[in-house]
Protein backbone atom coordinates (compact mmCIF):
# COMPACT_ATOMS: atom_id res chain seq x y z
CA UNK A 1 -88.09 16.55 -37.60
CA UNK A 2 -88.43 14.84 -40.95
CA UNK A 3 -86.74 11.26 -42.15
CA UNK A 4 -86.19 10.22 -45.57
CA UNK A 5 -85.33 6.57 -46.10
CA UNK A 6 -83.69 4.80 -49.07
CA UNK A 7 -81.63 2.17 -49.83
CA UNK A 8 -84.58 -0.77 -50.19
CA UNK A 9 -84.78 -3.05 -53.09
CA UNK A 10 -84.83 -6.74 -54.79
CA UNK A 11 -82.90 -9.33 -52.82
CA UNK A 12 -82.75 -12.97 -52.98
CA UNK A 13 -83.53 -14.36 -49.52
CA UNK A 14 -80.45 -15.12 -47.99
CA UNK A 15 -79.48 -11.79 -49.61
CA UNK A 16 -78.17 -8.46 -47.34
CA UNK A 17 -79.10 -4.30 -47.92
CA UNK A 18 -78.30 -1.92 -45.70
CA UNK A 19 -81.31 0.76 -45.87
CA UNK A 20 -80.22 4.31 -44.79
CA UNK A 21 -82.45 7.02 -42.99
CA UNK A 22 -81.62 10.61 -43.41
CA UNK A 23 -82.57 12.90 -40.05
CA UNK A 24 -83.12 16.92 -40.49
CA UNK A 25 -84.30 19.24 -37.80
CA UNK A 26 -82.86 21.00 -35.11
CA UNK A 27 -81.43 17.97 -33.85
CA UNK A 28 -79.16 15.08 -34.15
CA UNK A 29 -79.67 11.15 -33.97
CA UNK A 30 -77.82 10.77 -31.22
CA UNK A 31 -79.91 12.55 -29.04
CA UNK A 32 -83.08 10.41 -28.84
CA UNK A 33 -83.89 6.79 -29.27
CA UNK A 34 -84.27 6.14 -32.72
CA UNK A 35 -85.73 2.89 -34.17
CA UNK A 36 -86.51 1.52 -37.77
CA UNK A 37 -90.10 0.10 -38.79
CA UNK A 38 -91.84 -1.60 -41.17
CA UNK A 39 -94.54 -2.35 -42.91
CA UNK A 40 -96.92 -4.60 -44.69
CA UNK A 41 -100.32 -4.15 -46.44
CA UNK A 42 -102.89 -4.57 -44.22
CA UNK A 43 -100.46 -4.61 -40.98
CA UNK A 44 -99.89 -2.63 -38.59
CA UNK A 45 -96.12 -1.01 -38.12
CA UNK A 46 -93.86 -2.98 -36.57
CA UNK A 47 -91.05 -1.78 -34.60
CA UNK A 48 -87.87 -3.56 -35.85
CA UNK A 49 -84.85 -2.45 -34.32
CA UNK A 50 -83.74 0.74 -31.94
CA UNK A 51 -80.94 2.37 -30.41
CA UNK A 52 -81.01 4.18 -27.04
CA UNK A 53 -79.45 7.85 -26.95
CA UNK A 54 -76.76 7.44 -23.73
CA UNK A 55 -75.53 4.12 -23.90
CA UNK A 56 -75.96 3.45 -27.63
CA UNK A 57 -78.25 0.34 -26.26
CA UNK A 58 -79.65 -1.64 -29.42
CA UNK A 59 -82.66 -3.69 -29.22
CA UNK A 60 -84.16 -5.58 -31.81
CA UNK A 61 -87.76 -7.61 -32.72
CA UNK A 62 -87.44 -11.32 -31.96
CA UNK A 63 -87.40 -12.34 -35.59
CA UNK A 64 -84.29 -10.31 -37.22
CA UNK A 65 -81.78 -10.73 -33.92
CA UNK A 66 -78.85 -11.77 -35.32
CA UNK A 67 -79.59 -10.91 -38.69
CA UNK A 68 -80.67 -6.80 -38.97
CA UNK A 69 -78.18 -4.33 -37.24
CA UNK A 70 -79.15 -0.83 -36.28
CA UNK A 71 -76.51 2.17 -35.96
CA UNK A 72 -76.19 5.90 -36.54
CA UNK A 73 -73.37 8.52 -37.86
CA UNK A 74 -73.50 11.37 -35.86
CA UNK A 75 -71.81 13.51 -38.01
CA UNK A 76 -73.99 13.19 -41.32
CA UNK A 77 -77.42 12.51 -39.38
CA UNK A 78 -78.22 8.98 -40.36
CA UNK A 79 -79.62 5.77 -38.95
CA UNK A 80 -78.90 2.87 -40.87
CA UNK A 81 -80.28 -0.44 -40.82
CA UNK A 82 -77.62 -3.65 -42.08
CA UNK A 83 -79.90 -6.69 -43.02
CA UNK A 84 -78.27 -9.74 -43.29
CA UNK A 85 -79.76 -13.47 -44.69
CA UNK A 86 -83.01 -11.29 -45.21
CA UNK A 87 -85.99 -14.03 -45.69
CA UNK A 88 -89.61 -13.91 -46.94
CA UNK A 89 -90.85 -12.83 -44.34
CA UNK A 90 -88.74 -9.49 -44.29
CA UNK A 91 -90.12 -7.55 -47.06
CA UNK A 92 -91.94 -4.29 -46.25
CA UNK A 93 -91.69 -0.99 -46.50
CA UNK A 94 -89.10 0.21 -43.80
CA UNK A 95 -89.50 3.20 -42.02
CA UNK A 96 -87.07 5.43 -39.28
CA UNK A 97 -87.98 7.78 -36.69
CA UNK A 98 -87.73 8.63 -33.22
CA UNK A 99 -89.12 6.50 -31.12
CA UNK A 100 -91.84 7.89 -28.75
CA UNK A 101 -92.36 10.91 -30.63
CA UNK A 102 -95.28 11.99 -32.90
CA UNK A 103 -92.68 12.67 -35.78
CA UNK A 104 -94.16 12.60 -39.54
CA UNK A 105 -93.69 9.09 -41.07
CA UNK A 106 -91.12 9.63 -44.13
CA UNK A 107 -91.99 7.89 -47.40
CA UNK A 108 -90.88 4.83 -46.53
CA UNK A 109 -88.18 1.97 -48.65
CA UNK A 110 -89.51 -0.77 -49.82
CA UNK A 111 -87.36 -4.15 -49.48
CA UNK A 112 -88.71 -7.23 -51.88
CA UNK A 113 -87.23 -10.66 -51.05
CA UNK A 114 -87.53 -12.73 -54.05
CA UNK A 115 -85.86 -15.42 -56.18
């Protein structure tokens, strides 16, 4: 399995991107739990949002609820990630996967919150 994330950038705080996670292997998203993570320097990785396989379950890190929304297109083989009223404390770079599984980390989108 590999994942290559994009869609990062500048944003004001306050500010929304949705970041985008592209899935290839002999499988699609919707068969595992996938999650988004991120990262700062000298931090570990977080785990920031995921979505169960079956019942399309989303769960999310105490600090974005309400704000970050995780979801998946079957069809194409992407995750997505919709960050809304992104604040300082949200920049990092963002990462997707599936969860529980010793897949390769993808390079990563970085997301910079700034005025």
């Amino acid at each position: 399995a590999q994942f290559t994330e994009s869609g990062g950038g500048l944003v004001q705080p306050g500010g929304s991107l949705t970041l985008s996670c592209r899935a290839s292997g002999q499988f699609t998203v919707n068969e595992y739990t996938m999650a988004w993570y991120r990262q700062t320097p000298g931090k570990e990785r977080e785990l920031v949002a995921g979505m169960t396989t079956n019942n399309h379950k989303s769960y999310y890190l105490e600090s974005v609820k309400g704000r970050f929304t995780i979801s998946r297109d079957t069809i194409v083989n992407i995750m997505y990630l919709r960050m809304d009223f992104l604040k300082p404390a949200d920049p990092a770079v963002y990462f997707c996967k599936r969860k529980n599984f010793a897949d390769s980390w993808g390079p990563g989108t970085q997301v910079t919150v700034s005025l």
